[in-house]
Protein backbone atom coordinates (compact mmCIF):
# COMPACT_ATOMS: atom_id res chain seq x y z
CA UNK A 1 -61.69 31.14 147.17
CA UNK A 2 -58.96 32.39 145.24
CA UNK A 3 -55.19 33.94 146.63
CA UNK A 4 -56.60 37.59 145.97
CA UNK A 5 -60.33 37.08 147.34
CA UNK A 6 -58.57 35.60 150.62
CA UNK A 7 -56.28 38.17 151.21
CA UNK A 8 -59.51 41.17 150.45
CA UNK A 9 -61.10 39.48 153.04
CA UNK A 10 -58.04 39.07 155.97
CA UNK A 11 -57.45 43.24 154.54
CA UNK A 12 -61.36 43.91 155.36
CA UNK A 13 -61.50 41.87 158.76
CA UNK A 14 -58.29 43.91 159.71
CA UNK A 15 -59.99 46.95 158.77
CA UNK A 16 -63.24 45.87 160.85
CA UNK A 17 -61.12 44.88 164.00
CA UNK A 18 -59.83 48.34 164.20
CA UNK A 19 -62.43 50.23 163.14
CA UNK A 20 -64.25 48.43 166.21
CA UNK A 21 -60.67 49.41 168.69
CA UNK A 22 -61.41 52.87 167.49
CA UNK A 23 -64.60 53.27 167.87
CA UNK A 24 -65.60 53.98 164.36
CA UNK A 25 -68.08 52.86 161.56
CA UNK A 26 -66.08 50.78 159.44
CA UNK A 27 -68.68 51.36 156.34
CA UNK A 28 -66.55 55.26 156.99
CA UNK A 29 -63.21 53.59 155.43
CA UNK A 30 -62.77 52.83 151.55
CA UNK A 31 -59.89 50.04 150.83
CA UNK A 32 -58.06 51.25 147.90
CA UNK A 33 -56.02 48.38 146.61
CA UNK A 34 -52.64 49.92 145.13
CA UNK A 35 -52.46 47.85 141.78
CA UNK A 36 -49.18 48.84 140.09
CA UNK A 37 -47.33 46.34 138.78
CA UNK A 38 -50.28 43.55 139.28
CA UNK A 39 -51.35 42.43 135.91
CA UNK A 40 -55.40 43.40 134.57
CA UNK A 41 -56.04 39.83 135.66
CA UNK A 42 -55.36 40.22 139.49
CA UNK A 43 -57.21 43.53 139.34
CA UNK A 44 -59.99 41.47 137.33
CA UNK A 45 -59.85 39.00 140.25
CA UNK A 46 -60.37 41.69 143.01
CA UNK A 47 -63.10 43.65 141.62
CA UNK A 48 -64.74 40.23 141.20
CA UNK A 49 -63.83 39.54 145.02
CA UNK A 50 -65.82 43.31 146.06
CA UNK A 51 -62.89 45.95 145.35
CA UNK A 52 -63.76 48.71 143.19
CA UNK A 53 -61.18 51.39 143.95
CA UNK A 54 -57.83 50.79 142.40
CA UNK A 55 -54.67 53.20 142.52
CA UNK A 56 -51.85 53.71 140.14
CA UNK A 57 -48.80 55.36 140.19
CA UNK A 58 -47.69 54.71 136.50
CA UNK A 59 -49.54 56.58 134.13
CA UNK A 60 -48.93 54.20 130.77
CA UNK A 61 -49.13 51.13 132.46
CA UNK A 62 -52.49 52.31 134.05
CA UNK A 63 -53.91 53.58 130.86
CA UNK A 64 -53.54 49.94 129.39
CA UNK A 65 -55.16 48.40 132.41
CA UNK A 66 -58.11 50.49 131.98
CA UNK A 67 -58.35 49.95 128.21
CA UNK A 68 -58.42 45.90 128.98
CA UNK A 69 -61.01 46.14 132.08
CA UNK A 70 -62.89 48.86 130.20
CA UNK A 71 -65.88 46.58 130.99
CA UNK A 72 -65.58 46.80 134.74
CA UNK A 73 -67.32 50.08 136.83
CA UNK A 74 -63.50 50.35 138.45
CA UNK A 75 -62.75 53.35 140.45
CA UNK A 76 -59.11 54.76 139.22
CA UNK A 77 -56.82 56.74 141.48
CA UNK A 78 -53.86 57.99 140.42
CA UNK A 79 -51.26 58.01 143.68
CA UNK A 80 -47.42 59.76 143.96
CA UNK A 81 -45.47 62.44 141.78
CA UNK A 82 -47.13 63.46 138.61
CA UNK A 83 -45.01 64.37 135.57
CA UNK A 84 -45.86 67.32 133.88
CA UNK A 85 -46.51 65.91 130.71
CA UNK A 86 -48.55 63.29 132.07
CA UNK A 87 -51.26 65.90 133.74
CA UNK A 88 -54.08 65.69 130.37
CA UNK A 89 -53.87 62.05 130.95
CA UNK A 90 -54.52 61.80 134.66
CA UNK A 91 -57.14 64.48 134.34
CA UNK A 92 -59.22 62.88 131.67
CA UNK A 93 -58.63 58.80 133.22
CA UNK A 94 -58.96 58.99 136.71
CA UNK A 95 -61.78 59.56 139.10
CA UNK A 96 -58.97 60.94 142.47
CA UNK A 97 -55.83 62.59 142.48
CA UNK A 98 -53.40 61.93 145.47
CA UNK A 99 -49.89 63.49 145.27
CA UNK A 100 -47.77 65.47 147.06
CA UNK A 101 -44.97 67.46 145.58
């Protein structure tokens, strides 16, 4: 098992453990690994490990990643303070919006 698959799982038994402390259906929490500044390849590597919701703060350097995993049924959320002239972008490339401003 791979750096990335290893820490997905020790993320997802975390998750368990205190969904189970709470009281709660852990199936009721989504994981979305933040994948700025990771290369395509680690993202690659995590979808491959289960993930399929990704966020991104950095509109350019998201657009590339999802040109080069085009081929992967990836999730895209766009997370933090959105630039004006960035809005058509983040509209038309990703599936959630979260931002506060």
């Amino acid at each position: 098992m791979g750096a990335i698959a290893a820490a997905l799982q020790a993320c997802r038994k975390r998750i368990e453990n205190a969904c189970i402390a709470a009281g709660r259906n852990a199936d009721t929490v989504t994981l979305l690994a933040v994948s700025k500044t990771f290369p395509a390849e680690s993202i690659r590597a995590a979808w491959e490990a289960g993930q399929r919701s990704f966020g991104e703060s950095y509109v350019q350097e998201a657009l590339a990643k999802q040109e080069q995993l085009a081929d992967l049924a990836i999730e895209w959320h766009f997370i933090g303070a959105i630039q004006a002239n960035k809005t058509r972008a983040i509209a038309e490339r990703f599936a959630w919006v979260h931002a506060v401003d």
